[in-house]
Protein backbone atom coordinates (compact mmCIF):
# COMPACT_ATOMS: atom_id res chain seq x y z
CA UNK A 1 22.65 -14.74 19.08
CA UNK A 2 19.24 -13.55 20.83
CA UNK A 3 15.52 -13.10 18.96
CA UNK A 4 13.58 -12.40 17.65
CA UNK A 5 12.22 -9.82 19.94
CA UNK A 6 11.37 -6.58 20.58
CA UNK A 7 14.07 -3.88 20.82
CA UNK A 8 14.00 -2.53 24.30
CA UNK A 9 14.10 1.75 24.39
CA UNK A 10 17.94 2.16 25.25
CA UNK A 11 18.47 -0.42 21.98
CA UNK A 12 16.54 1.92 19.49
CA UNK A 13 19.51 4.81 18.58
CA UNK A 14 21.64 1.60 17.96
CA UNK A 15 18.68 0.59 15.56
CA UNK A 16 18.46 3.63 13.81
CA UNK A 17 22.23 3.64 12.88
CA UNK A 18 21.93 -0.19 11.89
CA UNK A 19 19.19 0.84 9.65
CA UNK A 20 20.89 4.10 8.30
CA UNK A 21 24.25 1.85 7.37
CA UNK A 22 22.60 -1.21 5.84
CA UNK A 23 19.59 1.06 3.95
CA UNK A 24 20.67 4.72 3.98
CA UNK A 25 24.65 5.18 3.83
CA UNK A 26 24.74 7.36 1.09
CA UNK A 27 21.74 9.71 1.56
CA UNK A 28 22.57 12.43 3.82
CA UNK A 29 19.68 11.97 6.00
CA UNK A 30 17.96 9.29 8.19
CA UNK A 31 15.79 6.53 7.33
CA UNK A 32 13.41 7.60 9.88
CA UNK A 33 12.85 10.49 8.36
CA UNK A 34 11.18 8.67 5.48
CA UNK A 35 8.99 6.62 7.68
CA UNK A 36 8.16 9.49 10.16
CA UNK A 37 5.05 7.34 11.72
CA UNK A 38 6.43 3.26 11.45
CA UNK A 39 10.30 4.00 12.42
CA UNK A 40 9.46 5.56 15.73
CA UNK A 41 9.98 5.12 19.52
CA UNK A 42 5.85 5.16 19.83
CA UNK A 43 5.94 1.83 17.26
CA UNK A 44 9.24 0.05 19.12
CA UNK A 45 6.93 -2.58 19.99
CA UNK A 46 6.26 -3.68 16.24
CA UNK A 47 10.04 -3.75 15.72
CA UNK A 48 11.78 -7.34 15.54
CA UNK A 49 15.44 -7.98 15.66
CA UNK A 50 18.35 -10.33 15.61
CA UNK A 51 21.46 -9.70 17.65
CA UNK A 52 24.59 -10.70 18.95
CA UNK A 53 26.40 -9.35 22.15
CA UNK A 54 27.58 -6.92 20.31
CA UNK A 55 25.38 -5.50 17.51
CA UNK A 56 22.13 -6.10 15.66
CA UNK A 57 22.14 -8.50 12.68
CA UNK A 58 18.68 -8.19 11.10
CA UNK A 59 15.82 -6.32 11.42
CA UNK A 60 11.98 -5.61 10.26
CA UNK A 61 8.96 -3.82 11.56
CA UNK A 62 5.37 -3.74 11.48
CA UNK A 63 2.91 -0.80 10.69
CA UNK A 64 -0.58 -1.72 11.64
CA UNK A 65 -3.04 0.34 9.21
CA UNK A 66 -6.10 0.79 9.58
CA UNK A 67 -7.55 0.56 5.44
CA UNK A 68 -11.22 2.15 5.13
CA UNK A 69 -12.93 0.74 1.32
CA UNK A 70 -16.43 1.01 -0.09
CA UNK A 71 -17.29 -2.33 1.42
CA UNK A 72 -15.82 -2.01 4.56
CA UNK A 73 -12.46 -1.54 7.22
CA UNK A 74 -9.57 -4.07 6.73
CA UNK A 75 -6.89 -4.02 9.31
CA UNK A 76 -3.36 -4.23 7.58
CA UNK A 77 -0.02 -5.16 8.90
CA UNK A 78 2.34 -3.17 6.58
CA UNK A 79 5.74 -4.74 6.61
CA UNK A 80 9.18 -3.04 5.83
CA UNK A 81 12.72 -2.58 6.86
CA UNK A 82 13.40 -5.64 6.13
CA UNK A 83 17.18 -6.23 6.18
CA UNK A 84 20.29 -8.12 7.59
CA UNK A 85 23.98 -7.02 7.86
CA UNK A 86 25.69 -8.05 4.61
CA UNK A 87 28.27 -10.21 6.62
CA UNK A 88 25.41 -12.04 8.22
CA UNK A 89 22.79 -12.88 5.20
CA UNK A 90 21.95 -15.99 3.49
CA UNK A 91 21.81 -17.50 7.73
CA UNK A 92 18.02 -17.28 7.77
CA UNK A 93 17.47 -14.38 9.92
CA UNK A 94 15.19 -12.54 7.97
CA UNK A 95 13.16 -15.42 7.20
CA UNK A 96 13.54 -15.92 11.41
CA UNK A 97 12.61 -11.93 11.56
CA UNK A 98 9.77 -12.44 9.70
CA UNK A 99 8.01 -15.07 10.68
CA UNK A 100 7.66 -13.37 14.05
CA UNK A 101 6.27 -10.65 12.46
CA UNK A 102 4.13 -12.76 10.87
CA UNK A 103 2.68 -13.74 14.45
CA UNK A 104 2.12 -10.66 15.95
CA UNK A 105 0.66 -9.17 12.95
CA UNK A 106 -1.73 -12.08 13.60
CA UNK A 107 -2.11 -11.75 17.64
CA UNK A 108 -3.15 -7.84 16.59
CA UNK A 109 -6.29 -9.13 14.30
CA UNK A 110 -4.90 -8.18 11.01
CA UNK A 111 -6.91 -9.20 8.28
CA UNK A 112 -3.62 -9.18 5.91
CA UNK A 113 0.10 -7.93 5.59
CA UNK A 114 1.53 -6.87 2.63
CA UNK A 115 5.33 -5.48 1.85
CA UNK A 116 6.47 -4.24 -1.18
CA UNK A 117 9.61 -6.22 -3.01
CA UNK A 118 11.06 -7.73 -5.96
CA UNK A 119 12.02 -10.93 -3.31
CA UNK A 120 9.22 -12.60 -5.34
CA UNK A 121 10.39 -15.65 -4.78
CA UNK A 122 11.64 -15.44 -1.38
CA UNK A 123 8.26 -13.96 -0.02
CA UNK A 124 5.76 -16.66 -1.44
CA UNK A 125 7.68 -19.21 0.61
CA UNK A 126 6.14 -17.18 3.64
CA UNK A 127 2.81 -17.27 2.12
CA UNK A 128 2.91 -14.15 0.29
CA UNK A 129 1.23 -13.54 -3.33
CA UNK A 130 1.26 -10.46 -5.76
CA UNK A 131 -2.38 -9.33 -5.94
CA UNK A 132 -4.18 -5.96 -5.48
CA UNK A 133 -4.21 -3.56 -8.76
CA UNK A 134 -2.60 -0.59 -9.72
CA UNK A 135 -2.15 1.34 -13.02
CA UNK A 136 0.83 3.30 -13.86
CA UNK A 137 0.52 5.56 -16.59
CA UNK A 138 3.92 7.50 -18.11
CA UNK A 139 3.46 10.80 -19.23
CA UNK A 140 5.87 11.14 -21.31
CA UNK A 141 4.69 14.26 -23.15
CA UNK A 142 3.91 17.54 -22.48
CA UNK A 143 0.04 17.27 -21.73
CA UNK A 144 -2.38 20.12 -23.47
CA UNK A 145 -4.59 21.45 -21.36
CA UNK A 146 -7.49 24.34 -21.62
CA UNK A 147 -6.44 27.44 -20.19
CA UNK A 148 -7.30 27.32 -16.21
CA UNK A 149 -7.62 30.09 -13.66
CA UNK A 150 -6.18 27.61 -11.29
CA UNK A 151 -2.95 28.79 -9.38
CA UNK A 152 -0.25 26.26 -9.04
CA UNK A 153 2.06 25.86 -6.27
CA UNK A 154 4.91 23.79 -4.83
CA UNK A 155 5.61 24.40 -1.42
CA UNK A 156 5.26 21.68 1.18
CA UNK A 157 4.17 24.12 3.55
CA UNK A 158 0.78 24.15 2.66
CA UNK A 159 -2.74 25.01 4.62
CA UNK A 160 -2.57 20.85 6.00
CA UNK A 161 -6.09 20.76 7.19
CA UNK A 162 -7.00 22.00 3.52
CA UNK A 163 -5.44 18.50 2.34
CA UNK A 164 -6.55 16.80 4.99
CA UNK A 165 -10.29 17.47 3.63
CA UNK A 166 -9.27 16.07 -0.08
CA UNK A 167 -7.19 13.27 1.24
CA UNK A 168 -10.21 12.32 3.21
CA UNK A 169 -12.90 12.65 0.40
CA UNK A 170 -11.29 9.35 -0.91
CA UNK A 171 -13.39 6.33 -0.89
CA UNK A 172 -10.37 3.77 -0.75
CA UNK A 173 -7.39 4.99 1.83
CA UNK A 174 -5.62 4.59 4.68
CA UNK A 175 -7.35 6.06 7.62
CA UNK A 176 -4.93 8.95 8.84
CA UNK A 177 -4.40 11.68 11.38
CA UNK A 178 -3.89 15.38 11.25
CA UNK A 179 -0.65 14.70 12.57
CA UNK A 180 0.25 11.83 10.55
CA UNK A 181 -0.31 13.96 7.34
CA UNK A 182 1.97 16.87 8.90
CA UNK A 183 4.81 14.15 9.30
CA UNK A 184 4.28 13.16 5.84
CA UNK A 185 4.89 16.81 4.56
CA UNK A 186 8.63 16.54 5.89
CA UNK A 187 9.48 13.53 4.51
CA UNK A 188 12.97 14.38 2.19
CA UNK A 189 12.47 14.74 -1.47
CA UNK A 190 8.69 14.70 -0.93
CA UNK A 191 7.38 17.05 -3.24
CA UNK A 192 3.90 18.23 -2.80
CA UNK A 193 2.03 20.51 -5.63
CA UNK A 194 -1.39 22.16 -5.35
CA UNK A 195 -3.40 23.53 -7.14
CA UNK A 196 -6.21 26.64 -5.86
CA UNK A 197 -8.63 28.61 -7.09
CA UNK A 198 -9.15 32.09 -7.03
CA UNK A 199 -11.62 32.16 -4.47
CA UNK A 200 -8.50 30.40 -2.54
CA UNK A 201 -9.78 26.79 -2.55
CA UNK A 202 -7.76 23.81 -2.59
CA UNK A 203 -8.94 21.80 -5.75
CA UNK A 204 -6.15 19.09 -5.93
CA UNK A 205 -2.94 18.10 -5.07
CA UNK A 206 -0.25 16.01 -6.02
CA UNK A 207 3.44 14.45 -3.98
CA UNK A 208 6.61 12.80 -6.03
CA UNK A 209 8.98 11.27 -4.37
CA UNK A 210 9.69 10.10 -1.00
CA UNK A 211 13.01 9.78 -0.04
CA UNK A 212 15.21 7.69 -2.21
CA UNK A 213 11.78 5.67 -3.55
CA UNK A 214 9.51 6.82 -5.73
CA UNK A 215 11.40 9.63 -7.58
CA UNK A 216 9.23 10.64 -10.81
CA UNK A 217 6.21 9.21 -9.70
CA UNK A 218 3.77 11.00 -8.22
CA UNK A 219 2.09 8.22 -5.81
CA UNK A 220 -0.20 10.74 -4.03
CA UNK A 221 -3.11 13.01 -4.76
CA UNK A 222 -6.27 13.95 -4.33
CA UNK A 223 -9.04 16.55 -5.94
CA UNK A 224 -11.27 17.30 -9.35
CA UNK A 225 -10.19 15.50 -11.92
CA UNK A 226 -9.92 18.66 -13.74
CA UNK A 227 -7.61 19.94 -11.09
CA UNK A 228 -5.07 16.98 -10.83
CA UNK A 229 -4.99 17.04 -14.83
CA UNK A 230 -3.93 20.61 -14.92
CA UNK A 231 -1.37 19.95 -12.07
CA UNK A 232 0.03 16.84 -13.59
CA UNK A 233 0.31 18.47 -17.08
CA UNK A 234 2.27 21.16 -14.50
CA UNK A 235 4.36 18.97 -13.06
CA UNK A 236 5.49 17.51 -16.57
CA UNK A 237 6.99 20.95 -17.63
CA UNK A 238 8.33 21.22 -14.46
CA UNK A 239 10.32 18.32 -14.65
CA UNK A 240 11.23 18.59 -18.26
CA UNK A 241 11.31 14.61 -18.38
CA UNK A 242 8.79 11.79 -17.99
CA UNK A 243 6.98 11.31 -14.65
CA UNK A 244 4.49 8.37 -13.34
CA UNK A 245 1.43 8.56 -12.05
CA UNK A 246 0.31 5.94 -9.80
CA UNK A 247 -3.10 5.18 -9.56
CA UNK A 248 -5.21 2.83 -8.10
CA UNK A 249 -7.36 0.64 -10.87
CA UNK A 250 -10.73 1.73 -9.30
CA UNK A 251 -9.88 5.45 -10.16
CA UNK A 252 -11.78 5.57 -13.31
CA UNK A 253 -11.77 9.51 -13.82
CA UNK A 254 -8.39 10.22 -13.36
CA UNK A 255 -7.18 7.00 -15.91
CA UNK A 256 -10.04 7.44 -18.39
CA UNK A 257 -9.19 11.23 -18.92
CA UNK A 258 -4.89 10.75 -19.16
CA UNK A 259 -6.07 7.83 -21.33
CA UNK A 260 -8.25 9.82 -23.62
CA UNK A 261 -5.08 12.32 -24.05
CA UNK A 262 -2.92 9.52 -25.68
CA UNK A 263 -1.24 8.37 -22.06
CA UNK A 264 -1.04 4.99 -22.28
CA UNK A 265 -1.74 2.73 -18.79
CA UNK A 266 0.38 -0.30 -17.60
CA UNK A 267 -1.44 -2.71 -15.18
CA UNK A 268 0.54 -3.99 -12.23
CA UNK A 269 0.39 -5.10 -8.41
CA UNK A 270 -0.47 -3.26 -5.64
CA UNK A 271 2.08 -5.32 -3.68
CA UNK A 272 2.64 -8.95 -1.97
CA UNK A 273 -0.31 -9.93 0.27
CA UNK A 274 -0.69 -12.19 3.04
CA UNK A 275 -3.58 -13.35 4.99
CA UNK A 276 -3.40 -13.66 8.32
CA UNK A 277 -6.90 -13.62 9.57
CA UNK A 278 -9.28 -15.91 7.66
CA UNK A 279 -11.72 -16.48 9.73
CA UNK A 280 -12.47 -12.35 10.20
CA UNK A 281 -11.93 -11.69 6.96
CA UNK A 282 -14.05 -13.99 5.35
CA UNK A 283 -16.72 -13.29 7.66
CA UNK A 284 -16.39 -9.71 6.53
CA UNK A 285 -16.78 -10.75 2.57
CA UNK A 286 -20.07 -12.76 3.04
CA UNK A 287 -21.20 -10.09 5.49
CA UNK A 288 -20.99 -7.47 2.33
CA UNK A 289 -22.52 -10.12 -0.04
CA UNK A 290 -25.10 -10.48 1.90
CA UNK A 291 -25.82 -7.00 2.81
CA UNK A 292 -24.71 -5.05 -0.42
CA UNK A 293 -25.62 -7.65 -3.06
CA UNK A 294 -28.27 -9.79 -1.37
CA UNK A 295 -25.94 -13.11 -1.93
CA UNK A 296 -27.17 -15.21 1.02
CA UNK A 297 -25.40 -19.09 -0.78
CA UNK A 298 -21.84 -17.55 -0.83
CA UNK A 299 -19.22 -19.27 1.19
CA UNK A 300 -15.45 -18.68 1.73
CA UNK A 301 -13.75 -20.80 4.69
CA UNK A 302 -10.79 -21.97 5.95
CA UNK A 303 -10.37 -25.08 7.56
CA UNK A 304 -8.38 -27.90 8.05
CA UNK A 305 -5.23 -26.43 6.23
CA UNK A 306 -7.38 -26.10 3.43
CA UNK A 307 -9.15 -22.86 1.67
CA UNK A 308 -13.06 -23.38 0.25
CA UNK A 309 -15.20 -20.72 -1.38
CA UNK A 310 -18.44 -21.24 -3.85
CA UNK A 311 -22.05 -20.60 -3.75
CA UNK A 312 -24.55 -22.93 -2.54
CA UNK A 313 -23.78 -26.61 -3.72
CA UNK A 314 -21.11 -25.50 -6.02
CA UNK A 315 -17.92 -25.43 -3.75
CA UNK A 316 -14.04 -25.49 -4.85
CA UNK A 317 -11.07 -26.19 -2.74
CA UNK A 318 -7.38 -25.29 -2.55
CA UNK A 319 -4.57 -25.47 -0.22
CA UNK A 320 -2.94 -22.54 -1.91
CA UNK A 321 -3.13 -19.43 -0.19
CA UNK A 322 -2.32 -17.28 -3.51
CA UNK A 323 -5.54 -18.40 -5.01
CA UNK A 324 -7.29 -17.26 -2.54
CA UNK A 325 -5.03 -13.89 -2.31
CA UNK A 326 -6.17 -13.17 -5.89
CA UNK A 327 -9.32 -14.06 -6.15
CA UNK A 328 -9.74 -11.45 -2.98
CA UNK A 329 -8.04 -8.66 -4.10
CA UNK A 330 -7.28 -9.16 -7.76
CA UNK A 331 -6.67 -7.17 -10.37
CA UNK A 332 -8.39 -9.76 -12.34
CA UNK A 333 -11.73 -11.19 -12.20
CA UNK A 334 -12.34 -14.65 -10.50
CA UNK A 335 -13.74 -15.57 -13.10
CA UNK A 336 -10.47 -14.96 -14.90
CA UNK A 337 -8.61 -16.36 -12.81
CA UNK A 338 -10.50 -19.84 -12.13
CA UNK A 339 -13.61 -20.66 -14.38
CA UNK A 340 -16.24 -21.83 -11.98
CA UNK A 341 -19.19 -22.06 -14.42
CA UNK A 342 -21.73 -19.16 -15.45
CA UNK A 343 -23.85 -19.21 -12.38
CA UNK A 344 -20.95 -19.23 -9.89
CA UNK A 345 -18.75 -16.74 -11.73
CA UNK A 346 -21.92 -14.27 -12.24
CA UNK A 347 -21.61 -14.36 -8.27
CA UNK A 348 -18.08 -13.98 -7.76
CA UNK A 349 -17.19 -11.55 -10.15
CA UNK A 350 -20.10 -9.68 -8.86
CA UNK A 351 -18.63 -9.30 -5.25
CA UNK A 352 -14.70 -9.49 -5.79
CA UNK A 353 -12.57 -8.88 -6.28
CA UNK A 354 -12.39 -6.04 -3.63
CA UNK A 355 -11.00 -2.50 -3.97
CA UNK A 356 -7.87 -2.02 -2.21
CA UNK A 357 -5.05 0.69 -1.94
CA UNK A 358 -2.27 1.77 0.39
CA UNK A 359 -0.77 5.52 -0.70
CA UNK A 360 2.75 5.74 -0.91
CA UNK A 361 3.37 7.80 1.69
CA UNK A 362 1.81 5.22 4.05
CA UNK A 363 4.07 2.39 2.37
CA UNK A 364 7.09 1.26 4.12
């Protein structure tokens, strides 16, 4: 048995059919074609896998993501494809997989990773933690709407550069290419709706599905809020059945309006989240303190196998990564999550937890 390591170029249609038997079997197309910018030849280098002389046993792979928020640009290792031949599991060789991952996510200055799962358990024995928010709000109703000039269409041969613009007008994404988003358009059982006006202007859009994942939930858009209501309530007759929209917690507009016509939201995860940098992304939370909230006492470090974080005097430690996971990114409050007294709390519920969120089409 050899890795983990890199597959080498002549390895990667043998990887593709290992993936497509142990992930895909049943779906009449390739995985690859779901994950048209992280399952590629350009990315083999952020593949890891396990082998014998004769086939490969396990396998995962890294998707380096660049994420841009209001307070700054984190650098994500996305993690996915993460599985091992059924006649070969339970030997430790995705844990083996993983952990070598885990390293060169860190050797590429990563601030985190974070994979998506219900391995709950499994995962936070690598260091991983549920944290991030997300809202998820079933419409399970028809949704009544004013009348709107707005022309809907569904067609994922749309004007790209058109959504390119909206895409880009968000304040908490992944930072993406032209080409990237043309990948993304192809993706089977990707379903992309817009909306236009008459003048023939794009004023939102909406995706469900991606593949075999995310079926009835719409896990993209972008636009007016006006405009993604009207397309949503759209969608709904479309479908003749109940569809989700994910949404991001920080997307006030968007919840408080579905929420004002009797949708009801469910709080939840972004995903499982890993530091792998502290010492650049720490830096990078008491540079915005100090520059967006004129905090100058804060302090967040890692040393000595050991996490600290406080203001001035007033300093708390753990050796548990997870605190420090949620009191980062959430969704609740520090001050909900650990009571550090009124003056510290004022401070850290003031600057975290920080707004974060991956789209599903750049999941993986």
């Amino acid at each position: 048995m050899e890795g983990p390591r890199a597959p080498t170029t002549s390895e990667f249609g043998d990887l593709v059919k290992f993936l497509d038997t142990n992930l895909r079997n049943q779906s009449g197309w390739s995985v690859v074609d779901e994950y048209p910018t992280a399952l590629t030849l350009q990315n083999i280098h952020n593949f890891r896998i396990m082998r014998d002389q004769e086939k490969i046993l396990s396998n995962a792979v890294i998707k380096p993501t660049i994420i841009k928020t209001r307070r700054g640009l984190l650098k994500v290792g996305c993690l996915g494809s993460v599985v091992t031949s059924e006649q070969h599991r339970n030997q430790g060789l995705s844990q083996t997989v993983l952990i070598d991952c885990l390293e060169s996510i860190k050797s590429q200055g990563c601030d985190i990773a974070i994979l998506w799962t219900n391995l709950y358990d499994f995962y936070r024995k690598l260091g991983f933690e549920l944290a991030g928010g997300e809202v998820s709000l079933l419409i399970d109703k028809p949704l009544t709407v004013p009348p709107t000039t707005l022309k809907i269409i569904q067609n994922n041969k749309s004007d790209t550069q058109a959504l390119f613009r909206l895409y880009s007008q968000h304040s908490v994404s992944s930072i993406r290419t032209l080409d990237e988003f043309e990948k993304y358009l192809k993706i089977p059982n990707s379903r992309l709706y817009t909306a236009w006006t008459p003048e023939g202007k794009l004023e939102a859009y909406a995706v469900e599905g991606k593949g075999v994942d995310l079926q009835g939930y719409i896990h993209e858009w972008g636009g007016t809020v006006d405009g993604l209501v009207a397309l949503i309530a759209h969608m709904r007759i479309q479908f003749g059945k109940p569809v989700t929209v994910i949404s991001p917690s920080h997307a006030q507009g968007l919840i408080r309006r579905l929420e004002e016509m009797g949708i009801k939201r469910v709080e939840g995860f972004l995903g499982m989240i890993k530091i792998t940098n502290p010492f650049g992304l720490f830096a990078k939370v008491i540079r915005n303190a100090r520059q967006e909230w004129g905090i100058t006492n804060f302090i967040m470090d890692y040393r000595e196998g050991a996490y600290y974080y406080g203001v001035g005097d007033n300093l708390f430690r753990t050796e548990h990564e997870g605190d420090i996971v949620r009191l980062l990114f959430g969704p609740q409050k520090p001050s909900q999550i650990h009571d550090a007294g009124p003056e510290v709390n004022a401070v850290l519920d003031k600057i975290l937890p920080w707004e974060m969120w991956i789209w599903g089409w750049d999941s993986v």
